[in-house]
C-alpha atoms as a PDB file:
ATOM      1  CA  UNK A   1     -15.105   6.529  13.041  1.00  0.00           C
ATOM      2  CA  UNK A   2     -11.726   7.399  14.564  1.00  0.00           C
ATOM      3  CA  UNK A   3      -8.506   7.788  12.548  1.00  0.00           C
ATOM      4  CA  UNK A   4      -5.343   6.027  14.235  1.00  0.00           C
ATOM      5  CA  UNK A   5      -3.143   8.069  16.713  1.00  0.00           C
ATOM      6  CA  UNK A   6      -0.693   8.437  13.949  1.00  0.00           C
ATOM      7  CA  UNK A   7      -2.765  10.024  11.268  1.00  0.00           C
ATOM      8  CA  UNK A   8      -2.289  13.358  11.667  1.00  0.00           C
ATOM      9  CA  UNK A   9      -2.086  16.778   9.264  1.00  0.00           C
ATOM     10  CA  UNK A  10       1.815  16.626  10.001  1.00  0.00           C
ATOM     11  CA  UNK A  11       2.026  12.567   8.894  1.00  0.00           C
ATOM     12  CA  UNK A  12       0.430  13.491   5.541  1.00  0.00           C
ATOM     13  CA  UNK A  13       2.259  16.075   4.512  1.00  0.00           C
ATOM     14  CA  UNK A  14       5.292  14.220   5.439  1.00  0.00           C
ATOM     15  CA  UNK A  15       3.369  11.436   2.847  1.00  0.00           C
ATOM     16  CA  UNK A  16       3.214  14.486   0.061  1.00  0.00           C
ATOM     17  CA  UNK A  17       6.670  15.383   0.456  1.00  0.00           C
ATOM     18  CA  UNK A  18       7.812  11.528   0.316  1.00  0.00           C
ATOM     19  CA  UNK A  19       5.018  10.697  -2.938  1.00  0.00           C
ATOM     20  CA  UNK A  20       6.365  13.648  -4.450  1.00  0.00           C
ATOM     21  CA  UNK A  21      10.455  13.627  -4.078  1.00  0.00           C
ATOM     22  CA  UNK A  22      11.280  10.019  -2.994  1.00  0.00           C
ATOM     23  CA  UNK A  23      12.749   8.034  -4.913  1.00  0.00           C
ATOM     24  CA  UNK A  24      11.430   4.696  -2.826  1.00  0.00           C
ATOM     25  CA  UNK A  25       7.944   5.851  -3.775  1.00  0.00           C
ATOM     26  CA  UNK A  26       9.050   6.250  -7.155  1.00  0.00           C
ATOM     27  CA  UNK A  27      10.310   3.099  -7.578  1.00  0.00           C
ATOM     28  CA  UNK A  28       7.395   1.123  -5.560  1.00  0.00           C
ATOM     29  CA  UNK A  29       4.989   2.504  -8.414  1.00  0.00           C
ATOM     30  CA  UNK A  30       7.258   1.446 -10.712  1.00  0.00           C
ATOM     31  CA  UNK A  31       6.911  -2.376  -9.330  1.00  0.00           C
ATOM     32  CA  UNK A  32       3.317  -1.917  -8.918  1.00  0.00           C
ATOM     33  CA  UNK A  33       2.970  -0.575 -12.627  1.00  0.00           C
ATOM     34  CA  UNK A  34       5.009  -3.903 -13.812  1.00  0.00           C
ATOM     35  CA  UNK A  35       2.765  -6.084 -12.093  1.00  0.00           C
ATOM     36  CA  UNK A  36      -0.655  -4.982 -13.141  1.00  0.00           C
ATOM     37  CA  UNK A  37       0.822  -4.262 -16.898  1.00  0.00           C
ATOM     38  CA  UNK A  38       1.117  -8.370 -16.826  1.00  0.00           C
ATOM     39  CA  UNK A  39      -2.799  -8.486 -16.027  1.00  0.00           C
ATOM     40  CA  UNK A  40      -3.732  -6.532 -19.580  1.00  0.00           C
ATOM     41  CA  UNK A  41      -5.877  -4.129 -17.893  1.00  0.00           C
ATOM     42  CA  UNK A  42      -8.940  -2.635 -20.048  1.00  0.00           C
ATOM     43  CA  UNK A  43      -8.619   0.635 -21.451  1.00  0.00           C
ATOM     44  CA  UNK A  44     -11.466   2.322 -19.206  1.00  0.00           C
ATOM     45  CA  UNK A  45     -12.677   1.294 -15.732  1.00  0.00           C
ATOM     46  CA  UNK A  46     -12.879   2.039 -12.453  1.00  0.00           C
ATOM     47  CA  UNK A  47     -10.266   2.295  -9.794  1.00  0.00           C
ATOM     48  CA  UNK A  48     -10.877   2.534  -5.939  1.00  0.00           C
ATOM     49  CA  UNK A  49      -7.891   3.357  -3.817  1.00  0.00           C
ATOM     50  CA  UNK A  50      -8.740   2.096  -0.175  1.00  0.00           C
ATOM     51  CA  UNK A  51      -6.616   4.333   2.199  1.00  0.00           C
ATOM     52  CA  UNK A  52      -5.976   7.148  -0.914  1.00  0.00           C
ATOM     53  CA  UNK A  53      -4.227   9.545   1.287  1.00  0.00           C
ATOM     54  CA  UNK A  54      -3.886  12.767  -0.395  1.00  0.00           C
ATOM     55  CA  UNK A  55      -4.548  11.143  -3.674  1.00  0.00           C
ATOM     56  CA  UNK A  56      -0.892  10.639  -4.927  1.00  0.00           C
ATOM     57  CA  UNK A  57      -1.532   7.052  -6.432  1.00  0.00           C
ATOM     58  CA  UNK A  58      -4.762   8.237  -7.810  1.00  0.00           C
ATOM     59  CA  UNK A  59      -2.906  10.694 -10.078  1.00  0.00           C
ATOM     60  CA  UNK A  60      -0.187   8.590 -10.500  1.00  0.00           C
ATOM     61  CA  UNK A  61      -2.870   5.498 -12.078  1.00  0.00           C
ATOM     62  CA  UNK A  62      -4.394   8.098 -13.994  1.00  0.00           C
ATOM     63  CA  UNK A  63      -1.457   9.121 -15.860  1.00  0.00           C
ATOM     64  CA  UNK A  64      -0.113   5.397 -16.521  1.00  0.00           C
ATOM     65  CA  UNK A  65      -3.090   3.740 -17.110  1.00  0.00           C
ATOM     66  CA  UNK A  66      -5.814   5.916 -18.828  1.00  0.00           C
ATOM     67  CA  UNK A  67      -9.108   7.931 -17.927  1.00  0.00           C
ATOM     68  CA  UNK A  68     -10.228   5.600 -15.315  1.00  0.00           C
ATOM     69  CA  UNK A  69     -12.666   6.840 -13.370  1.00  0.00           C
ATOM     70  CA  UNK A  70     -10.832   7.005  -9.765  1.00  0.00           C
ATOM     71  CA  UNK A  71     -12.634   6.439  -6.456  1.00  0.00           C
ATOM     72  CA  UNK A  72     -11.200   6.833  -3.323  1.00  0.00           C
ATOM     73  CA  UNK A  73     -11.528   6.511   0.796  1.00  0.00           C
ATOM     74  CA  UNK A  74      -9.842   7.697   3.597  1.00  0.00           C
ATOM     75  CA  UNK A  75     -10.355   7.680   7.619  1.00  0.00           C
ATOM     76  CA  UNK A  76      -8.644  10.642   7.486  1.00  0.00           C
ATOM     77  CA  UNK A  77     -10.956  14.093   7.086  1.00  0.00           C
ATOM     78  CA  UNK A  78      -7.020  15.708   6.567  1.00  0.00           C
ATOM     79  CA  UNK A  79      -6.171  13.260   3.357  1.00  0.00           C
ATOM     80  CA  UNK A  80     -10.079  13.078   2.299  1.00  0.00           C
ATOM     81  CA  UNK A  81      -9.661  17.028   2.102  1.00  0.00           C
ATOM     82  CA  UNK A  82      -7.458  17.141   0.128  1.00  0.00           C
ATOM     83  CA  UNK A  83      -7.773  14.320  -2.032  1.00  0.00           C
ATOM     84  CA  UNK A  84     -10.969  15.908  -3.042  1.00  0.00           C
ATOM     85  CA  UNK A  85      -9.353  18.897  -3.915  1.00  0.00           C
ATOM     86  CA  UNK A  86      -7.316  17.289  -6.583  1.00  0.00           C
ATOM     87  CA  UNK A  87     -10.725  16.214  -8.094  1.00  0.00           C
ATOM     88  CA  UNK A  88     -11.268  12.639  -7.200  1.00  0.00           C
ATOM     89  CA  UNK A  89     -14.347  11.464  -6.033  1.00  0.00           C
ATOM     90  CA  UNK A  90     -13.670  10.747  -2.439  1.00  0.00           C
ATOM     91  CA  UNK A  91     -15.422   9.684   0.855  1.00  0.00           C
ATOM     92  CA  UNK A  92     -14.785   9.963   4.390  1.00  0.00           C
ATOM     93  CA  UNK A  93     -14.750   5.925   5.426  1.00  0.00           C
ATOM     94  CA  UNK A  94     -13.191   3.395   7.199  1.00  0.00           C
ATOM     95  CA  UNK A  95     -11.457   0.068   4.904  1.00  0.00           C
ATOM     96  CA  UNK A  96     -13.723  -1.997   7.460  1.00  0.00           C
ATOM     97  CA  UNK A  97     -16.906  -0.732   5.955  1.00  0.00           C
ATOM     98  CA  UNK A  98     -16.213   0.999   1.974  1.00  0.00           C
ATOM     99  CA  UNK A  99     -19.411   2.743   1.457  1.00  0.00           C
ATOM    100  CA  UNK A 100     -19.858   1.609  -2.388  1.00  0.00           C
ATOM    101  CA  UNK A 101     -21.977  -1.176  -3.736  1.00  0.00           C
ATOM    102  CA  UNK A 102     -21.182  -4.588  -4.625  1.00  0.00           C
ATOM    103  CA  UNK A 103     -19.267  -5.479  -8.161  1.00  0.00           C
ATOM    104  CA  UNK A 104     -18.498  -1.369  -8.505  1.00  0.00           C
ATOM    105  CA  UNK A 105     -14.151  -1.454  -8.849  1.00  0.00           C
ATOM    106  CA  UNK A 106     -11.995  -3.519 -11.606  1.00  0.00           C
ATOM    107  CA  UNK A 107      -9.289  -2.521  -9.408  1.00  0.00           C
ATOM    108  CA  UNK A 108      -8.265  -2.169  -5.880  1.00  0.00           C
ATOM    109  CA  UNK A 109      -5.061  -0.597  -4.715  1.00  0.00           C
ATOM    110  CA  UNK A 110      -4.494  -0.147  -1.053  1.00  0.00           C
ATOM    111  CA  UNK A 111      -0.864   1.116   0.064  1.00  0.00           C
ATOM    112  CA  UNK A 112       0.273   1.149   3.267  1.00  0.00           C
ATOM    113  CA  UNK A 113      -2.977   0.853   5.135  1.00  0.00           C
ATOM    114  CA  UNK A 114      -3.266  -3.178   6.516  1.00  0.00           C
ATOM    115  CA  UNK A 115      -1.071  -2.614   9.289  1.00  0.00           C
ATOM    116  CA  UNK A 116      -2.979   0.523  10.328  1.00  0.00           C
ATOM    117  CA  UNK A 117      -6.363  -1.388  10.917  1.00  0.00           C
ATOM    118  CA  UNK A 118      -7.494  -2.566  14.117  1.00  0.00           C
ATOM    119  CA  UNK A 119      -5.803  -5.037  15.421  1.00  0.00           C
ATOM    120  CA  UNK A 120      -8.672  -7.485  16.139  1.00  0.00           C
ATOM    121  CA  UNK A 121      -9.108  -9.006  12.546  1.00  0.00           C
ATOM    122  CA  UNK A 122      -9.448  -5.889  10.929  1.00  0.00           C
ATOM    123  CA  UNK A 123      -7.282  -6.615   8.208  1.00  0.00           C
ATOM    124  CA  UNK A 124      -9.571  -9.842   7.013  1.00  0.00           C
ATOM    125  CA  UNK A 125     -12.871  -7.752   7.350  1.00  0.00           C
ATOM    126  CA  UNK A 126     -11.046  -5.008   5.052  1.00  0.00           C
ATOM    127  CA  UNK A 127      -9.877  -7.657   2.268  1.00  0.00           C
ATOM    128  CA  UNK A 128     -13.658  -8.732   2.691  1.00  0.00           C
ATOM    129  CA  UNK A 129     -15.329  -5.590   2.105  1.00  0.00           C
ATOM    130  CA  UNK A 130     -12.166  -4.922  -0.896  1.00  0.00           C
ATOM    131  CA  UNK A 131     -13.598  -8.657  -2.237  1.00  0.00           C
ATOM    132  CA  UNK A 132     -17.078  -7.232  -1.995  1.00  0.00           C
ATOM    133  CA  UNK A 133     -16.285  -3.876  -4.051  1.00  0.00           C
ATOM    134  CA  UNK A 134     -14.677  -5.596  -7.111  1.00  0.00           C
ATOM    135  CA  UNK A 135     -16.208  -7.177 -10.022  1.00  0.00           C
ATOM    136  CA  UNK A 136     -15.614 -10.679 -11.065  1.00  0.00           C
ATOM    137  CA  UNK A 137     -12.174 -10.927 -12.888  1.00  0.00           C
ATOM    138  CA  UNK A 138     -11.140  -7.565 -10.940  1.00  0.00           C
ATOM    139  CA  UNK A 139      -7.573  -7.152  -9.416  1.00  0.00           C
ATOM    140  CA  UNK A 140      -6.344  -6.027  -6.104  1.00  0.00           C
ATOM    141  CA  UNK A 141      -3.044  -4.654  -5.272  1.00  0.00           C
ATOM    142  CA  UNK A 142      -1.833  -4.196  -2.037  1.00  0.00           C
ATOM    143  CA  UNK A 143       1.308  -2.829  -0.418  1.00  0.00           C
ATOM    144  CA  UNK A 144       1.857  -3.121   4.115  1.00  0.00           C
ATOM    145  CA  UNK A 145       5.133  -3.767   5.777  1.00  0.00           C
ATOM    146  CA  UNK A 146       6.919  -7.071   6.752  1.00  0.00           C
ATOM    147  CA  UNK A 147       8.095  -8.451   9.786  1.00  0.00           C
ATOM    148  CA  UNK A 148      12.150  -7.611   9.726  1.00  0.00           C
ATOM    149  CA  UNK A 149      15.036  -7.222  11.588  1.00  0.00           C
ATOM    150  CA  UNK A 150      14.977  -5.349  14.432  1.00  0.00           C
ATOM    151  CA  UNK A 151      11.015  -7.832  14.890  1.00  0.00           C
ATOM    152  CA  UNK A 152       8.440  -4.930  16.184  1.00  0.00           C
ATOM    153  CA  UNK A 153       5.680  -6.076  18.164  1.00  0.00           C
ATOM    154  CA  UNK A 154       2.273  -5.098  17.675  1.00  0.00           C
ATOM    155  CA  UNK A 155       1.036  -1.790  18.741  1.00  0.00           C
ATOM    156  CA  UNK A 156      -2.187  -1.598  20.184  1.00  0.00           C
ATOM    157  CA  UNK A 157      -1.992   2.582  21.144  1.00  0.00           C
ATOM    158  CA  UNK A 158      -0.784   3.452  17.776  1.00  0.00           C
ATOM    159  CA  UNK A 159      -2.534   0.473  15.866  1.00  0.00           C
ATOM    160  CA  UNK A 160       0.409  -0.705  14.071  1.00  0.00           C
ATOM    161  CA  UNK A 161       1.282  -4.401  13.040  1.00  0.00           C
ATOM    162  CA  UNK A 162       4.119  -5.907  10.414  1.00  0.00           C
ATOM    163  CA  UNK A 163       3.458  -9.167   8.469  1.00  0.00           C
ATOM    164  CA  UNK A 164       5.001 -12.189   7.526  1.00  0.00           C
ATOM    165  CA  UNK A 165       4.220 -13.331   3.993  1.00  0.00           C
ATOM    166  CA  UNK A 166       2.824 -16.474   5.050  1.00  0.00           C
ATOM    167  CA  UNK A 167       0.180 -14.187   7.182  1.00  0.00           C
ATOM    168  CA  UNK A 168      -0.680 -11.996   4.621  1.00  0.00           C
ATOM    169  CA  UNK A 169      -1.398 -14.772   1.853  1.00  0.00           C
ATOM    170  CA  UNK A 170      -3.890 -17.151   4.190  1.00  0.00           C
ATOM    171  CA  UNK A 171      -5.529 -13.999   4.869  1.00  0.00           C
ATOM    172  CA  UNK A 172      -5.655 -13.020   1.545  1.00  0.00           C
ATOM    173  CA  UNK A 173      -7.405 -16.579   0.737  1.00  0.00           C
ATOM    174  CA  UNK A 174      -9.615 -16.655   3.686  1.00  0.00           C
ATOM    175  CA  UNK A 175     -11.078 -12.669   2.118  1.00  0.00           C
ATOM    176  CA  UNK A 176     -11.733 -15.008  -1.256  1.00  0.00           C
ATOM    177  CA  UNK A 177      -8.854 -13.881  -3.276  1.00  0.00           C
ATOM    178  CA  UNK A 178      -6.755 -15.744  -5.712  1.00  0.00           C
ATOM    179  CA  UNK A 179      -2.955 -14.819  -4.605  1.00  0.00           C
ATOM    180  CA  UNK A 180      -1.196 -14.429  -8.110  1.00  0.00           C
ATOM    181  CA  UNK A 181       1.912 -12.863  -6.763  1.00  0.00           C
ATOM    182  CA  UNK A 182       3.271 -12.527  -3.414  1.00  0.00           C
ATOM    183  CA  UNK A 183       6.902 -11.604  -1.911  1.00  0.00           C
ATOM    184  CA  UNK A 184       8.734  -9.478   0.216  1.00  0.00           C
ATOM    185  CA  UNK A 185      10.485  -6.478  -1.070  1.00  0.00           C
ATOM    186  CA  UNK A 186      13.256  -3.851  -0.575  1.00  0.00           C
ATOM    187  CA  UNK A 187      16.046  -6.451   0.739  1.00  0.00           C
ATOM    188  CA  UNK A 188      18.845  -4.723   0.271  1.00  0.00           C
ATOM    189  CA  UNK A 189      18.277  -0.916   0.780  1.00  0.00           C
ATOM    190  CA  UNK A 190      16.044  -1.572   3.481  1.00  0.00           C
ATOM    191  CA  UNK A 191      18.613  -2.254   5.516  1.00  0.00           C
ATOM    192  CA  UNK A 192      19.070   1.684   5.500  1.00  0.00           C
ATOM    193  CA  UNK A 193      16.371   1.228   8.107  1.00  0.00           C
ATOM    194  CA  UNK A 194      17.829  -1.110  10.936  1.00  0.00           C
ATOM    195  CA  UNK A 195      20.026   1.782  12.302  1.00  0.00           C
ATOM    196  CA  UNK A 196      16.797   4.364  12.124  1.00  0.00           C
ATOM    197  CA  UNK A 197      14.565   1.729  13.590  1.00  0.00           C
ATOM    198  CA  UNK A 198      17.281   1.370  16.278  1.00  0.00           C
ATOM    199  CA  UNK A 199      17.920   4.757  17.229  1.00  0.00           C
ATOM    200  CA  UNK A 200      14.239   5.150  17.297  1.00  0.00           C
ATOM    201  CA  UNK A 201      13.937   2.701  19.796  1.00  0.00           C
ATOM    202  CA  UNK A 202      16.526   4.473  22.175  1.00  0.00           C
ATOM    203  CA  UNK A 203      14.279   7.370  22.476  1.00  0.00           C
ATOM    204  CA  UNK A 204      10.751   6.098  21.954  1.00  0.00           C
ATOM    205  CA  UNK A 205       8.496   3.951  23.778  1.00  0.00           C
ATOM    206  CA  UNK A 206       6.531   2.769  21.516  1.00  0.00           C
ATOM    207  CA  UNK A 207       6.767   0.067  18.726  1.00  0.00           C
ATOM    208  CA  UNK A 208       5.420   2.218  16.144  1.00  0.00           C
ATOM    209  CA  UNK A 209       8.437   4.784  15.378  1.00  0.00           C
ATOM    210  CA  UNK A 210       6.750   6.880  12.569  1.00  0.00           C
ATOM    211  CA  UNK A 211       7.896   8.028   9.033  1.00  0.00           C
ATOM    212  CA  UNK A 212      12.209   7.489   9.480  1.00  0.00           C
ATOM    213  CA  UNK A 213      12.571   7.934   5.527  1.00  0.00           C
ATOM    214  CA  UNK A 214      13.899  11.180   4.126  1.00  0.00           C
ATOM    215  CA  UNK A 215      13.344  12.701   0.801  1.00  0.00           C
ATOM    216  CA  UNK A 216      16.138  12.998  -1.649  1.00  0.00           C
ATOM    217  CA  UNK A 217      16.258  14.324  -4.505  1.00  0.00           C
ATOM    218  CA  UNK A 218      15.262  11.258  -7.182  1.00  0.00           C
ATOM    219  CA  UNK A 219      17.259  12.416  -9.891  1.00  0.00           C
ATOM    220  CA  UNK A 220      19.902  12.352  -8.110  1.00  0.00           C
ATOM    221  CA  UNK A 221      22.488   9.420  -9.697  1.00  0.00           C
ATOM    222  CA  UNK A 222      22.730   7.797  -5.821  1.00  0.00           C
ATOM    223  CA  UNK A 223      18.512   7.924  -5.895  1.00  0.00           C
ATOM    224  CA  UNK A 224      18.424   6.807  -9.735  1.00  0.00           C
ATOM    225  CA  UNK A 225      20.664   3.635  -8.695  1.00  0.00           C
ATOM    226  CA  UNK A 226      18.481   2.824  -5.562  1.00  0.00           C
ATOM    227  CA  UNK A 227      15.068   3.272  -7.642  1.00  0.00           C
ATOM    228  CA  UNK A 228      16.783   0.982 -10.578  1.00  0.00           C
ATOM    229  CA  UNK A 229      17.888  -1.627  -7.478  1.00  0.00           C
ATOM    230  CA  UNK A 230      14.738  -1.995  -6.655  1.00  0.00           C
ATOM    231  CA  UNK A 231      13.269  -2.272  -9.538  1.00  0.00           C
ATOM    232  CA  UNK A 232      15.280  -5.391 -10.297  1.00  0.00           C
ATOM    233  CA  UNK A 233      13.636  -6.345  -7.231  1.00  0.00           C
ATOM    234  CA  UNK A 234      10.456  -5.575  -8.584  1.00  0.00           C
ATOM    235  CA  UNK A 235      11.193  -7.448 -11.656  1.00  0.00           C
ATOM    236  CA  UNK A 236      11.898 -10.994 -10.067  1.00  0.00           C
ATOM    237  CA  UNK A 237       9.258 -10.709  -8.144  1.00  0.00           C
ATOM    238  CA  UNK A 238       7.123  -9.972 -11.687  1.00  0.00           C
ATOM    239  CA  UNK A 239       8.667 -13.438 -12.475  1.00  0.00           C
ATOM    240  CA  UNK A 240       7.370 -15.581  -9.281  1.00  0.00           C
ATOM    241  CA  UNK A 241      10.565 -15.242  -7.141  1.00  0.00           C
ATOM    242  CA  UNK A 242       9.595 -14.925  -3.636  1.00  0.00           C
ATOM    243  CA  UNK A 243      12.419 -12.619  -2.011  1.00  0.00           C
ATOM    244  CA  UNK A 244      13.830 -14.573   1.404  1.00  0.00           C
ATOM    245  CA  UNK A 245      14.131 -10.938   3.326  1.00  0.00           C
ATOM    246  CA  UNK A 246      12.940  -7.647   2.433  1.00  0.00           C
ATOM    247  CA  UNK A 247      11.424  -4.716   4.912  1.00  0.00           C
ATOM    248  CA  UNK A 248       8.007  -4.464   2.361  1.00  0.00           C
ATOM    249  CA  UNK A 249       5.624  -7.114   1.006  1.00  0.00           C
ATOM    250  CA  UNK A 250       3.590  -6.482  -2.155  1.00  0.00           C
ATOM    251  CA  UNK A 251       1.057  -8.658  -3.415  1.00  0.00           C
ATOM    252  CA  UNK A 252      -1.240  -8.869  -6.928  1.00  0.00           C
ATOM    253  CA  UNK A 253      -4.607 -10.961  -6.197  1.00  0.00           C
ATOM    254  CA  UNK A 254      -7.895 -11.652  -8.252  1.00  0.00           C
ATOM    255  CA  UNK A 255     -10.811 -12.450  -7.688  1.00  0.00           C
ATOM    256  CA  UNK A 256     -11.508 -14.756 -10.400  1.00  0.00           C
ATOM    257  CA  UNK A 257     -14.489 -15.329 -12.666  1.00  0.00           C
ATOM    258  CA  UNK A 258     -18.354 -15.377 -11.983  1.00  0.00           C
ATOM    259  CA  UNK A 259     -19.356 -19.121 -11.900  1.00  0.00           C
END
């Protein structure tokens, strides 16, 4: 079981610093908060993070939602460290295989982690095994990048791919989910990324250019104005909108009901 090339001690606590201070994180819980408050989630159950990093969005689902009890895996002996240490229950594995029986989760968050998987139709074995995991009537919510402006090929040495919504949502279906909501996301601010991505490209050789986002300070008014932009965003897409262009696709899926 081998981490990607990116996964390093330095990438997650650049992921701490982000979770922590950034206002983008701050507002993406905030969108992921609306949509699973429209699902009337129980008062107790179980969470599984697949891909729980340091175990930011552990905490963070503990403190909205109630004393859950929180599971989480991570390829990553760096993040699985010290997740742990934040007292989750937490196991060294890979999203391809999630070492937990059948039925175990009502819900499923992974952030950030589909585009890391391997390349070869690892992101419809991980939706399986996240189908597997969750009870009948459980949720999944997951977060991975979009194809955007400037388009980045797939990168096979640092196992990185982008998706267009249409991609993610057959996917989704062929794993055995019902796709509830599904849109791109960040429209406007992400443009803040084309000239990052394109500087980036001047001086690296690969497709995958790493963490470009800085941390500001989120209370900040500039930060408080791009967290409440976004969570208009976050709000449409609560409603069904499908954004046209955005650098970020969320989606909300279930699993539906035991026949």
């Amino acid at each position: 079981m081998t981490a990607p090339r990116i996964f390093t001690p330095e990438y997650y606590a650049r992921m701490r610093e982000l979770e922590d201070a950034g206002w983008w994180n701050a507002a993406m819980r905030d969108v992921a908060a609306m949509l699973l408050n429209d699902v009337q989630l129980p008062a107790s159950g179980t969470i599984l993070d697949v891909g729980c990093g340091s175990g930011q969005t552990l905490t963070w689902f503990g403190q909205r939602f109630g004393a859950w009890r929180t599971l989480g895996c991570d390829i990553s002996p760096d993040a699985v460290t010290a997740a742990a240490r934040a007292g989750f229950e937490i196991t060294r594995a890979s999203a391809l295989a999630l070492p937990y029986p059948s039925a175990v989760a009502d819900v499923v968050v992974s952030l950030d982690v589909l585009q890391h998987v391997p390349l070869d139709g690892g992101d419809v074995a991980a939706l399986r095994e996240m189908r597997r995991v969750l009870k009948p009537g459980g949720w999944l919510f997951v977060r991975t990048n979009a194809q955007s402006f400037p388009a980045t090929a797939d990168d096979h040495a640092y196992q990185f791919h982008r998706y267009e919504p249409s991609e993610l949502r057959d996917k989704l279906r062929a794993a055995g989910f019902e796709v509830r909501r599904l849109s791109r996301l960040n429209a406007m601010l992400g443009l803040a990324e084309i000239p990052r991505e394109l500087r980036a490209r001047r001086v690296q050789t690969s497709d995958y250019h790493g963490i470009l986002a800085t941390s500001r300070d989120r209370a900040s008014w500039a930060s408080a104005m791009k967290r409440a932009w976004l969570r208009l965003e976050g709000q449409a897409v609560r409603r069904g909108v499908r954004l046209p262009a955005g650098r970020t696709i969320v989606a909300l899926c279930h699993t539906g009901t035991a026949s």
